[in-house]
PDB file of N, CA and C in Angstrom:
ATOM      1  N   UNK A   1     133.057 123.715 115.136  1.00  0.00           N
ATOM      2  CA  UNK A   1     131.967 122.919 114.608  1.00  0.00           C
ATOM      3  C   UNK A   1     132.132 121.470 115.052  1.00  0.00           C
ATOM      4  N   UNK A   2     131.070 121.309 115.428  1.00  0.00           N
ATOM      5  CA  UNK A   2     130.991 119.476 115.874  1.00  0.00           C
ATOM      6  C   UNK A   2     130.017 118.803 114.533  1.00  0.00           C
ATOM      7  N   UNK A   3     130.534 117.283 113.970  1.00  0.00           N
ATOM      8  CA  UNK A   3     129.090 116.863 113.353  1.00  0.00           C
ATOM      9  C   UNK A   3     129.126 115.603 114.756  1.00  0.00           C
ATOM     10  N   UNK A   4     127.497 115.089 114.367  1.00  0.00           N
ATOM     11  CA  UNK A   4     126.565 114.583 115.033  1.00  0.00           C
ATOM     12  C   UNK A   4     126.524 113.356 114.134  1.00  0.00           C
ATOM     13  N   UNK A   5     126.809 111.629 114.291  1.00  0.00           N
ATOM     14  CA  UNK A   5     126.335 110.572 114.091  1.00  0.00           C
ATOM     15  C   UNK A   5     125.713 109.724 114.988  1.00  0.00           C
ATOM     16  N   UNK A   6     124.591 109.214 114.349  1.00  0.00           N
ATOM     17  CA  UNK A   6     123.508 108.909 115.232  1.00  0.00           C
ATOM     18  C   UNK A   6     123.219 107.111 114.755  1.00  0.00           C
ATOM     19  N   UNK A   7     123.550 106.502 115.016  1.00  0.00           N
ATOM     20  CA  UNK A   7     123.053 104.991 114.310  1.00  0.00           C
ATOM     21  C   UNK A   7     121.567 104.464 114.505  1.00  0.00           C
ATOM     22  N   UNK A   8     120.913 104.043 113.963  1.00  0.00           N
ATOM     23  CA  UNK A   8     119.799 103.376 114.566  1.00  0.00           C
ATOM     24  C   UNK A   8     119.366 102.521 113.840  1.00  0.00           C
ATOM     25  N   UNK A   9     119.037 101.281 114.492  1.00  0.00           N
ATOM     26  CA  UNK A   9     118.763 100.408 113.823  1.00  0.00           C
ATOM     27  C   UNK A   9     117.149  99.660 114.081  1.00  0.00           C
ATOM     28  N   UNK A  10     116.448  99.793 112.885  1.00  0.00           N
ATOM     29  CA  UNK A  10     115.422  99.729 113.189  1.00  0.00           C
ATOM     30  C   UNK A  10     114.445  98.336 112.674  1.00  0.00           C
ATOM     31  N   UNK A  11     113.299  97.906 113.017  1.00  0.00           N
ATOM     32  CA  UNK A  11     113.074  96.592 112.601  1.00  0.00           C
ATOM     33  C   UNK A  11     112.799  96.901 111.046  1.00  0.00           C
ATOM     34  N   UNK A  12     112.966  95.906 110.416  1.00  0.00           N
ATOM     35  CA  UNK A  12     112.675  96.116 109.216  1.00  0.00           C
ATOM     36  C   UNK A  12     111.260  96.733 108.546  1.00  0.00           C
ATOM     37  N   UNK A  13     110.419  95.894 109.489  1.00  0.00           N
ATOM     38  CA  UNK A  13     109.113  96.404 108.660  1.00  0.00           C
ATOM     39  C   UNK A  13     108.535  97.909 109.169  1.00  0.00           C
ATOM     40  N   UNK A  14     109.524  98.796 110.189  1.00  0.00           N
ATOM     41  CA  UNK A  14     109.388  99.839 110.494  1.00  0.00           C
ATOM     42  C   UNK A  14     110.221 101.066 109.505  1.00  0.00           C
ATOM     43  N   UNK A  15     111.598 100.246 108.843  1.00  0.00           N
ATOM     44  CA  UNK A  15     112.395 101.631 107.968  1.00  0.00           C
ATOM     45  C   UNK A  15     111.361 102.548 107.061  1.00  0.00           C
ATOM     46  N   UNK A  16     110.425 101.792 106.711  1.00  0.00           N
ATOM     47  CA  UNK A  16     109.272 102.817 105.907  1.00  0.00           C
ATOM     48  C   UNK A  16     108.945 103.789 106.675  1.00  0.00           C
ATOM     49  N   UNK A  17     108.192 103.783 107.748  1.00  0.00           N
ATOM     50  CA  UNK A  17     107.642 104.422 108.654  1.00  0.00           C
ATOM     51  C   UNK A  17     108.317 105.318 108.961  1.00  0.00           C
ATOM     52  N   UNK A  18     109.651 105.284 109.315  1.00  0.00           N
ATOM     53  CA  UNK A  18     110.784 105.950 109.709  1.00  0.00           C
ATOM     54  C   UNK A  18     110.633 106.893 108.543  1.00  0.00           C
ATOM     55  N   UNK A  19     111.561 106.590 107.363  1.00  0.00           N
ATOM     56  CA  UNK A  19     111.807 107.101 106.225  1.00  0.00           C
ATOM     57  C   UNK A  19     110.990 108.469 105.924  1.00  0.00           C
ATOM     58  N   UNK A  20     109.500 107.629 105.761  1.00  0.00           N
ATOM     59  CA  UNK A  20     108.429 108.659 104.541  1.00  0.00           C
ATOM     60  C   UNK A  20     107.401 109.204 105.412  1.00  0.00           C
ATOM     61  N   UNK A  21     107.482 109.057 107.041  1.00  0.00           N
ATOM     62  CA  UNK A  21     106.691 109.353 107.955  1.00  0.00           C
ATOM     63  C   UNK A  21     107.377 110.299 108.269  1.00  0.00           C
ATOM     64  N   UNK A  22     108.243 110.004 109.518  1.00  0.00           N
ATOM     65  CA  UNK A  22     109.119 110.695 111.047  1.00  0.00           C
ATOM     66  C   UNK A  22     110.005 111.613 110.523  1.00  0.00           C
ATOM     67  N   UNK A  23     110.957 111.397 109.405  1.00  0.00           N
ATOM     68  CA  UNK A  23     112.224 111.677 108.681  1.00  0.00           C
ATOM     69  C   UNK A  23     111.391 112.820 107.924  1.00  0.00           C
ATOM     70  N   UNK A  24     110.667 112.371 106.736  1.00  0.00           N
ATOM     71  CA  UNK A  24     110.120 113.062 105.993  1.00  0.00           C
ATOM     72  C   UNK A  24     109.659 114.489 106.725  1.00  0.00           C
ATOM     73  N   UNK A  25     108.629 114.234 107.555  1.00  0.00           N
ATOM     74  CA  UNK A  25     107.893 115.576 108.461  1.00  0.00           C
ATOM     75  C   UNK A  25     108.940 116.433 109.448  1.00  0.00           C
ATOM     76  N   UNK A  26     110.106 115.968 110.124  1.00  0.00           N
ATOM     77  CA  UNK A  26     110.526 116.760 110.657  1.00  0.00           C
ATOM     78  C   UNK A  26     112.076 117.048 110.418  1.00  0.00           C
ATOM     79  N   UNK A  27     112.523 116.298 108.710  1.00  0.00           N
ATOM     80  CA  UNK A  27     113.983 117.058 108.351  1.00  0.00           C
ATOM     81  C   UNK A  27     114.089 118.236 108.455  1.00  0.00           C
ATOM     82  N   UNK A  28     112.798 119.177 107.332  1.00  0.00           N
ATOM     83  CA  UNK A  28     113.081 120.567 107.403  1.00  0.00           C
ATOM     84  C   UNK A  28     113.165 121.208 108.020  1.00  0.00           C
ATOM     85  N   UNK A  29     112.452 121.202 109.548  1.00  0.00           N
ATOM     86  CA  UNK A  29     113.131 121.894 110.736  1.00  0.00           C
ATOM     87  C   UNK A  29     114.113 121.207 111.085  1.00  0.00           C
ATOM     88  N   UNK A  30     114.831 120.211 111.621  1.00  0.00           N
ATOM     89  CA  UNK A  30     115.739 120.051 111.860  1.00  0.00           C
ATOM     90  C   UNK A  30     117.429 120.657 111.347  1.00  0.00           C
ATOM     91  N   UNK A  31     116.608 120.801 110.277  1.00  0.00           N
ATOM     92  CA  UNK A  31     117.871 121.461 109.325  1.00  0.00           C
ATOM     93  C   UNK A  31     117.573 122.992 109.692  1.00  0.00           C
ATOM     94  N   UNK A  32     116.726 123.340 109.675  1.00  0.00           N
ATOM     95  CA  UNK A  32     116.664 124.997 109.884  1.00  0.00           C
ATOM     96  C   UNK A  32     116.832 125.109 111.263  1.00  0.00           C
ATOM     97  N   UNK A  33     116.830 124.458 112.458  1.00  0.00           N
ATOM     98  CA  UNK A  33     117.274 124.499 113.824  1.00  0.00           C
ATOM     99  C   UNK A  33     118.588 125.292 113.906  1.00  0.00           C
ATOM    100  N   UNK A  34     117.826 126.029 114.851  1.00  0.00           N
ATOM    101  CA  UNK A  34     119.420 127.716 114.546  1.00  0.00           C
ATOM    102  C   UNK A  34     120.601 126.489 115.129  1.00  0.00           C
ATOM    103  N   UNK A  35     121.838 126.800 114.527  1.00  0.00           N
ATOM    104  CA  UNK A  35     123.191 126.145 114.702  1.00  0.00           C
ATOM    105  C   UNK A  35     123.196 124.812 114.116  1.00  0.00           C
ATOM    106  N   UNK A  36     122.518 124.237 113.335  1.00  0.00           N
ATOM    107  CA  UNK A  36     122.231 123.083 112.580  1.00  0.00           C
ATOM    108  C   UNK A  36     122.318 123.256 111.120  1.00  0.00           C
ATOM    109  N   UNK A  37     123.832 123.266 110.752  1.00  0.00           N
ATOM    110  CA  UNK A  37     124.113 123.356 109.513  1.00  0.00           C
ATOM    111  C   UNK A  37     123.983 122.545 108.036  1.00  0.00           C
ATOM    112  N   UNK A  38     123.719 120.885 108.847  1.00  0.00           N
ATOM    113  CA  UNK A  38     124.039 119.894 107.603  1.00  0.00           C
ATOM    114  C   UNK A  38     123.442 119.067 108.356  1.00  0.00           C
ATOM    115  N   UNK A  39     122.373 118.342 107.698  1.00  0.00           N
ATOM    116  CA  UNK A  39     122.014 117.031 108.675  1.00  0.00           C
ATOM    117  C   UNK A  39     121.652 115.564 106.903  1.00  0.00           C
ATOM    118  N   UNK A  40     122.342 114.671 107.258  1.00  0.00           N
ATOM    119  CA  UNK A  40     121.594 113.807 105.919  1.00  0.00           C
ATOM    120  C   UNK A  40     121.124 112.764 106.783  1.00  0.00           C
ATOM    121  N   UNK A  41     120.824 111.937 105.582  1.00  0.00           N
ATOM    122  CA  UNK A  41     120.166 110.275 106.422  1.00  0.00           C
ATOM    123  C   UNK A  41     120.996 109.580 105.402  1.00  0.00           C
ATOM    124  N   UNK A  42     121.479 108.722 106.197  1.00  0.00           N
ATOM    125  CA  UNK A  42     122.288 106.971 105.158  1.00  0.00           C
ATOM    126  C   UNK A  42     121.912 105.825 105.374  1.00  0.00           C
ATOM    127  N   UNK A  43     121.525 105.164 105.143  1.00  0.00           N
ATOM    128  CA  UNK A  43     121.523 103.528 105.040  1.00  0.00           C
ATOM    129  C   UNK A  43     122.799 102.861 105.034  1.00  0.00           C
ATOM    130  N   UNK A  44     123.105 101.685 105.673  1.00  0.00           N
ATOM    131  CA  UNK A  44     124.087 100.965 105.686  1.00  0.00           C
ATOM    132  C   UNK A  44     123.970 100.047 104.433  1.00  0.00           C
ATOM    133  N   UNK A  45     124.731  99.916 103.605  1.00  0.00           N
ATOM    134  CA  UNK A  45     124.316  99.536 102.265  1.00  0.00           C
ATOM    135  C   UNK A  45     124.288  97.715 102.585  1.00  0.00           C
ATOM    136  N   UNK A  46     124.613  96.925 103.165  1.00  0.00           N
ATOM    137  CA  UNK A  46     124.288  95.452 103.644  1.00  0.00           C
ATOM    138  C   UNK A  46     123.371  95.235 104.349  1.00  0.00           C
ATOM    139  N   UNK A  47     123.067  96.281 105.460  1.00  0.00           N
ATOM    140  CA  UNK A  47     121.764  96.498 106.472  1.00  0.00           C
ATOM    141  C   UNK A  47     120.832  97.320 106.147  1.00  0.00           C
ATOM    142  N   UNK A  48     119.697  96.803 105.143  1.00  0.00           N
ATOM    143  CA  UNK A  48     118.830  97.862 105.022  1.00  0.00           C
ATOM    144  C   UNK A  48     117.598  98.673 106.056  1.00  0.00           C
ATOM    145  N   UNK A  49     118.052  98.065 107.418  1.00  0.00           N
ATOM    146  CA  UNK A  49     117.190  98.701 108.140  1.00  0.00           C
ATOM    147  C   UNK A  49     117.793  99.253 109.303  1.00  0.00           C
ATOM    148  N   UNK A  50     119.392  99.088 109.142  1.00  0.00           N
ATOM    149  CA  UNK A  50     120.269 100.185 109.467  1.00  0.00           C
ATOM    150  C   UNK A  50     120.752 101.738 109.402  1.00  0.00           C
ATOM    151  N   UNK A  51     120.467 102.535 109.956  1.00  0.00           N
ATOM    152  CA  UNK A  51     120.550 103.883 108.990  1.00  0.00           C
ATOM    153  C   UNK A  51     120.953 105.008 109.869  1.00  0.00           C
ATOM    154  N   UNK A  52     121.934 106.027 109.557  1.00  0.00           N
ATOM    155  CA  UNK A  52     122.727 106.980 110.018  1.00  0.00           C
ATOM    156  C   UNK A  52     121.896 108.789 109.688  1.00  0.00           C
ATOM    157  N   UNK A  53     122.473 109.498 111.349  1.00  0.00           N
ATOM    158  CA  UNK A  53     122.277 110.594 110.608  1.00  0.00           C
ATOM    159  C   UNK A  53     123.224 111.212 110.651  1.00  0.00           C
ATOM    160  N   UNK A  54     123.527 112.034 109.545  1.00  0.00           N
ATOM    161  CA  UNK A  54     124.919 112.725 110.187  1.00  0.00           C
ATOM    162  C   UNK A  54     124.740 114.442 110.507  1.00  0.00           C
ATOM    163  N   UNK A  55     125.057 114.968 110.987  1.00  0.00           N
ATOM    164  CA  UNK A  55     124.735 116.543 111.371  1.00  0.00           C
ATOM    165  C   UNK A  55     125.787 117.005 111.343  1.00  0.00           C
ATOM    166  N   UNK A  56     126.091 118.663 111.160  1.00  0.00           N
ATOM    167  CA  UNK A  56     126.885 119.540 111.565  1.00  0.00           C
ATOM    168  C   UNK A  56     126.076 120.368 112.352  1.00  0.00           C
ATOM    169  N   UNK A  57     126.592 120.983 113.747  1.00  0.00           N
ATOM    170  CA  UNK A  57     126.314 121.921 114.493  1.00  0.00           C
ATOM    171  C   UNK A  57     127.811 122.592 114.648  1.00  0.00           C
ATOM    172  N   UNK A  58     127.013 124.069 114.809  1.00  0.00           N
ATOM    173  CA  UNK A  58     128.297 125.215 115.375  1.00  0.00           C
ATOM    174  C   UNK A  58     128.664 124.987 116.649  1.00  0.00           C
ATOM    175  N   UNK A  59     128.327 124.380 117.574  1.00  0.00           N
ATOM    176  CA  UNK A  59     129.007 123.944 118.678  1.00  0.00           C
ATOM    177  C   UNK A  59     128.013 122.803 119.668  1.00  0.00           C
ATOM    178  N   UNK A  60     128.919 122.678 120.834  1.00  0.00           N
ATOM    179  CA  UNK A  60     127.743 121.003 121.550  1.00  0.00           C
ATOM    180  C   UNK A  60     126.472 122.081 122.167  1.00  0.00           C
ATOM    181  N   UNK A  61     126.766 123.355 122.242  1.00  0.00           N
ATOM    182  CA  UNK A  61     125.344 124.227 122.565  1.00  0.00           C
ATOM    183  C   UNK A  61     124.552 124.535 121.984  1.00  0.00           C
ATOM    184  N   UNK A  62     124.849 124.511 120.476  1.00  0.00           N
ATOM    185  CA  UNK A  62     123.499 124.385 119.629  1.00  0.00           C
ATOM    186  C   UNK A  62     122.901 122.644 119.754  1.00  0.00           C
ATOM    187  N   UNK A  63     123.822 121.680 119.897  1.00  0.00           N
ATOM    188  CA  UNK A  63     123.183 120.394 119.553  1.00  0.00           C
ATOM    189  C   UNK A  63     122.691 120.094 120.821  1.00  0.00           C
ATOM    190  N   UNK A  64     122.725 120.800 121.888  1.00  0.00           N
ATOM    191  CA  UNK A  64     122.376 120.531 123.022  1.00  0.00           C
ATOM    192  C   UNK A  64     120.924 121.652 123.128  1.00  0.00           C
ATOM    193  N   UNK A  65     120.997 122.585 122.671  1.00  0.00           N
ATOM    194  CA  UNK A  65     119.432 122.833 122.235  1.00  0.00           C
ATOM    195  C   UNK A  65     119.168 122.491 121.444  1.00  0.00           C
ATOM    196  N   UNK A  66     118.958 121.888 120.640  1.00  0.00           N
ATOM    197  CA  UNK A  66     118.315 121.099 119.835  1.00  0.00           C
ATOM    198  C   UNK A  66     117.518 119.427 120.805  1.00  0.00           C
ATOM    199  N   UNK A  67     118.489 118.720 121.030  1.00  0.00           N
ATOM    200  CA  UNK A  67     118.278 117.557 122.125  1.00  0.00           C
ATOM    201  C   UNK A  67     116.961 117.997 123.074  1.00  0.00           C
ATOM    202  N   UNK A  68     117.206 119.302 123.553  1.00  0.00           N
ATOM    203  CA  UNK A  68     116.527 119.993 124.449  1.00  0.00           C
ATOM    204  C   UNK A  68     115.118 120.061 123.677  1.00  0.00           C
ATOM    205  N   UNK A  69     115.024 120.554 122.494  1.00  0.00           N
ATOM    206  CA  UNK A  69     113.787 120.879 122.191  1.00  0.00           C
ATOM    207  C   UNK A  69     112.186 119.883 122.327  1.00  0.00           C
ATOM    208  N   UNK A  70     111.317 120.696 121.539  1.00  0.00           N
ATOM    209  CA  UNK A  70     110.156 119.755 121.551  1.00  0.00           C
ATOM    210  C   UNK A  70     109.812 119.236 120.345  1.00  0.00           C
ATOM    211  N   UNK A  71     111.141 119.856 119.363  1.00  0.00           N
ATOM    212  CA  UNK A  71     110.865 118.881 118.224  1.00  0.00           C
ATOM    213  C   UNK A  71     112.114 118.000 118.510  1.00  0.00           C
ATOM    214  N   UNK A  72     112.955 117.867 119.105  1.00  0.00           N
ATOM    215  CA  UNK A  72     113.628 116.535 119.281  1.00  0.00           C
ATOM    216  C   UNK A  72     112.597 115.410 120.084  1.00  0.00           C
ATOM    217  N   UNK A  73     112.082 116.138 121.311  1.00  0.00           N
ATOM    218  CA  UNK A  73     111.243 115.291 121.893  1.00  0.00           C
ATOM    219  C   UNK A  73     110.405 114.261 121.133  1.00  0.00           C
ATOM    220  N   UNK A  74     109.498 115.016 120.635  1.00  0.00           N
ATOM    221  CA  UNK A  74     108.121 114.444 119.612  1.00  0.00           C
ATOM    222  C   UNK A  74     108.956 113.730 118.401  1.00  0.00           C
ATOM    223  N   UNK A  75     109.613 114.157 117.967  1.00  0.00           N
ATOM    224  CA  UNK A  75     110.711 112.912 116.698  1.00  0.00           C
ATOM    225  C   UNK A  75     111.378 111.674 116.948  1.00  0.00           C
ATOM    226  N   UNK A  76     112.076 112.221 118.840  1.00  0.00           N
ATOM    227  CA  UNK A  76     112.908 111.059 119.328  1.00  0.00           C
ATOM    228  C   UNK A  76     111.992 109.590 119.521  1.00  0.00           C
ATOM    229  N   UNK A  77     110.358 110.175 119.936  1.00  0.00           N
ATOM    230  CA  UNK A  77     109.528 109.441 120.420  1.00  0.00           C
ATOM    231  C   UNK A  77     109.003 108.524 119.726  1.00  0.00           C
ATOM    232  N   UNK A  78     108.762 109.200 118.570  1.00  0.00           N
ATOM    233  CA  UNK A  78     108.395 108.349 116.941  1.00  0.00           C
ATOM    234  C   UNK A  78     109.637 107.551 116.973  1.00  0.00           C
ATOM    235  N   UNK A  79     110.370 108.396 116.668  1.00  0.00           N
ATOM    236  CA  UNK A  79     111.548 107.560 116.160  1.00  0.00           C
ATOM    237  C   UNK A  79     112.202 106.176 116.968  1.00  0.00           C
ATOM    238  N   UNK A  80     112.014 106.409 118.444  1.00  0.00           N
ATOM    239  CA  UNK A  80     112.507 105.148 119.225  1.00  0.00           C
ATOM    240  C   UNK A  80     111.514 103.921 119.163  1.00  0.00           C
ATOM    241  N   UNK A  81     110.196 103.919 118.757  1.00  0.00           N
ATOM    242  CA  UNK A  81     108.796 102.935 118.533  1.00  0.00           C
ATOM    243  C   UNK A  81     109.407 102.688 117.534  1.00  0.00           C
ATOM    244  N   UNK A  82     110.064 102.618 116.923  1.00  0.00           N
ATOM    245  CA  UNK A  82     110.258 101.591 115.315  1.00  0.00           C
ATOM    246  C   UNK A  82     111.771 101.094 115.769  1.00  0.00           C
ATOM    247  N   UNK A  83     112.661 101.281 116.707  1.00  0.00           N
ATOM    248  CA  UNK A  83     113.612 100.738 116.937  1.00  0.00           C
ATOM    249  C   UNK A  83     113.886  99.111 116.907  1.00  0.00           C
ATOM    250  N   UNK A  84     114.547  98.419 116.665  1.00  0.00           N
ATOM    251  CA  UNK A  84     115.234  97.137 117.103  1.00  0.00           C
ATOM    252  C   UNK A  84     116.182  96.833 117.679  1.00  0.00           C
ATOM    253  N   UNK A  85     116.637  98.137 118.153  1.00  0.00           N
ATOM    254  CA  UNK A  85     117.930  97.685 118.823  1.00  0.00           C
ATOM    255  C   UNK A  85     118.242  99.257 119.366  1.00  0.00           C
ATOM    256  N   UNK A  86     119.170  99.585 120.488  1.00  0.00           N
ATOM    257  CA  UNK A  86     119.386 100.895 121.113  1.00  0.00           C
ATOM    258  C   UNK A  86     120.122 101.662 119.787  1.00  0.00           C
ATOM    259  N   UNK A  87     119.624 103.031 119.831  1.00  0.00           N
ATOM    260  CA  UNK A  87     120.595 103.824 119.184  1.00  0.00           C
ATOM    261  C   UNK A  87     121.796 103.535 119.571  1.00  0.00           C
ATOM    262  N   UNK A  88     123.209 104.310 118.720  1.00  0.00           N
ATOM    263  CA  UNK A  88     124.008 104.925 119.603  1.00  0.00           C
ATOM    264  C   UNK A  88     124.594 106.101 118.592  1.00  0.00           C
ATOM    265  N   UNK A  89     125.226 106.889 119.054  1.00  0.00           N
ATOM    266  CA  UNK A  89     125.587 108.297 118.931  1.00  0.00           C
ATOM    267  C   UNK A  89     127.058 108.535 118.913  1.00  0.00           C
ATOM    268  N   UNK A  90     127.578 109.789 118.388  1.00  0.00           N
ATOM    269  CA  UNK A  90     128.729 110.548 118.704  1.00  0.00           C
ATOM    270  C   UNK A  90     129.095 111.424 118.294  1.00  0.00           C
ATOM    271  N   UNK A  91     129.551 112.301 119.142  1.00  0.00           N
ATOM    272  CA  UNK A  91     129.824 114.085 118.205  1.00  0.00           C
ATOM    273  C   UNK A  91     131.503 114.169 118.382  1.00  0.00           C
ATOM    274  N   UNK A  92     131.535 114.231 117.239  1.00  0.00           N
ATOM    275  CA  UNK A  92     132.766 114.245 116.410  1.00  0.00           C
ATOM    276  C   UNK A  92     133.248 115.744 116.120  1.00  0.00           C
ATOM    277  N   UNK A  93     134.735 115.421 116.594  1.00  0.00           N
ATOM    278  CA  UNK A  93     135.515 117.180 115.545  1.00  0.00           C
ATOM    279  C   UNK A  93     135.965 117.041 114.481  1.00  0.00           C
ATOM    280  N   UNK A  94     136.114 117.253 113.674  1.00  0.00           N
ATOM    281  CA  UNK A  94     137.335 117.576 112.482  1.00  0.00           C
ATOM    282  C   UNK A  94     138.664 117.498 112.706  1.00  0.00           C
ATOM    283  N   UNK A  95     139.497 116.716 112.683  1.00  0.00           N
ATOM    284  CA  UNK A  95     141.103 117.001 113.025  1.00  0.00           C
ATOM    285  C   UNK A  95     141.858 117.372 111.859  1.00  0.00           C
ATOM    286  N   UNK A  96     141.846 117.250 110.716  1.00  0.00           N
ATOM    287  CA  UNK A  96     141.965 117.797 109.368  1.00  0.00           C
ATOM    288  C   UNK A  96     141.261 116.669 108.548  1.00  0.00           C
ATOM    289  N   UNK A  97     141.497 117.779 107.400  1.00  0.00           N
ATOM    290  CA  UNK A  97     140.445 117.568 105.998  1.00  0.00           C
ATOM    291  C   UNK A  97     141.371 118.144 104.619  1.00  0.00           C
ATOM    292  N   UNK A  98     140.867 117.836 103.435  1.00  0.00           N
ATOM    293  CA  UNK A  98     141.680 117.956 102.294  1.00  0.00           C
ATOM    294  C   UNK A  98     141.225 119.765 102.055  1.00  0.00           C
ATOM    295  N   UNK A  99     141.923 120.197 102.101  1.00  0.00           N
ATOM    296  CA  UNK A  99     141.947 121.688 101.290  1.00  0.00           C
ATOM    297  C   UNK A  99     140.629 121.939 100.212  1.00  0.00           C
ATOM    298  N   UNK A 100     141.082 120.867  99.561  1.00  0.00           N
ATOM    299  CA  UNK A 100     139.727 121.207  98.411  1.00  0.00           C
ATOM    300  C   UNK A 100     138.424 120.748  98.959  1.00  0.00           C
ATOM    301  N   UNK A 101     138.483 120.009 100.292  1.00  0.00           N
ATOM    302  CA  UNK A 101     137.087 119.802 100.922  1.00  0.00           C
ATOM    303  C   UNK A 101     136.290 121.071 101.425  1.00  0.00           C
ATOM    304  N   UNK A 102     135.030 121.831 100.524  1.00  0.00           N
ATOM    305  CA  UNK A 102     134.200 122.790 100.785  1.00  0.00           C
ATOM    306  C   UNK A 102     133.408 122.288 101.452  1.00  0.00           C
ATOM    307  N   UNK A 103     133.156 121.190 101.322  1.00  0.00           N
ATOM    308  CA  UNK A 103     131.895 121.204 102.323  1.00  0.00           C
ATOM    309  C   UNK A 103     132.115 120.720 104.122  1.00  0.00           C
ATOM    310  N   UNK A 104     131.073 121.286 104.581  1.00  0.00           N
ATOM    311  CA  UNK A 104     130.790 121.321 106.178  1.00  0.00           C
ATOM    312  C   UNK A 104     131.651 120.744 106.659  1.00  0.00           C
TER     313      UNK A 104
END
């Protein structure tokens, strides 16, 4: 399993748009995207128009179809028009975790 962090930082008077528009309409597929186990959204709690996604995929070939798709396309597209600054990204492994950590 790889997760997926995604930064983006967007102008302020666009985080709405983002949020209750782009985010809103295409989480639920994103999350149901076969090999797309866990996806949230965060805010940087000092930067409010800073904001993270984080994902789990079963491997870089599900997140690489996904990237591939035409709902990444049509989301990425929305999503880069409200930008202020370049994304940036990184897919991360697990090197250990606490025992009692169940989740993803």
């Amino acid at each position: 399993m790889i997760k997926r962090i995604v930064k983006m930082t967007f102008r302020p008077d666009a985080v709405e748009t983002f949020v209750y528009q782009v985010f809103e309409s295409s989480k639920n597929q994103i999350r149901a995207f076969p090999g797309c186990r866990y996806m949230e959204l965060l805010r940087q709690t000092n930067e409010p128009n800073v904001l993270f996604t984080l994902s789990h995929w079963d491997d870089e070939n599900a997140l690489n179809a996904y990237r591939g798709s035409a709902l990444f396309a049509d989301t990425w597209k929305k999503t880069k028009a409200l930008f202020a600054d370049k994304a940036q990204a990184w897919s991360v492994e697990v090197l250990d975790k606490p025992i009692s950590d169940n989740e993803n």
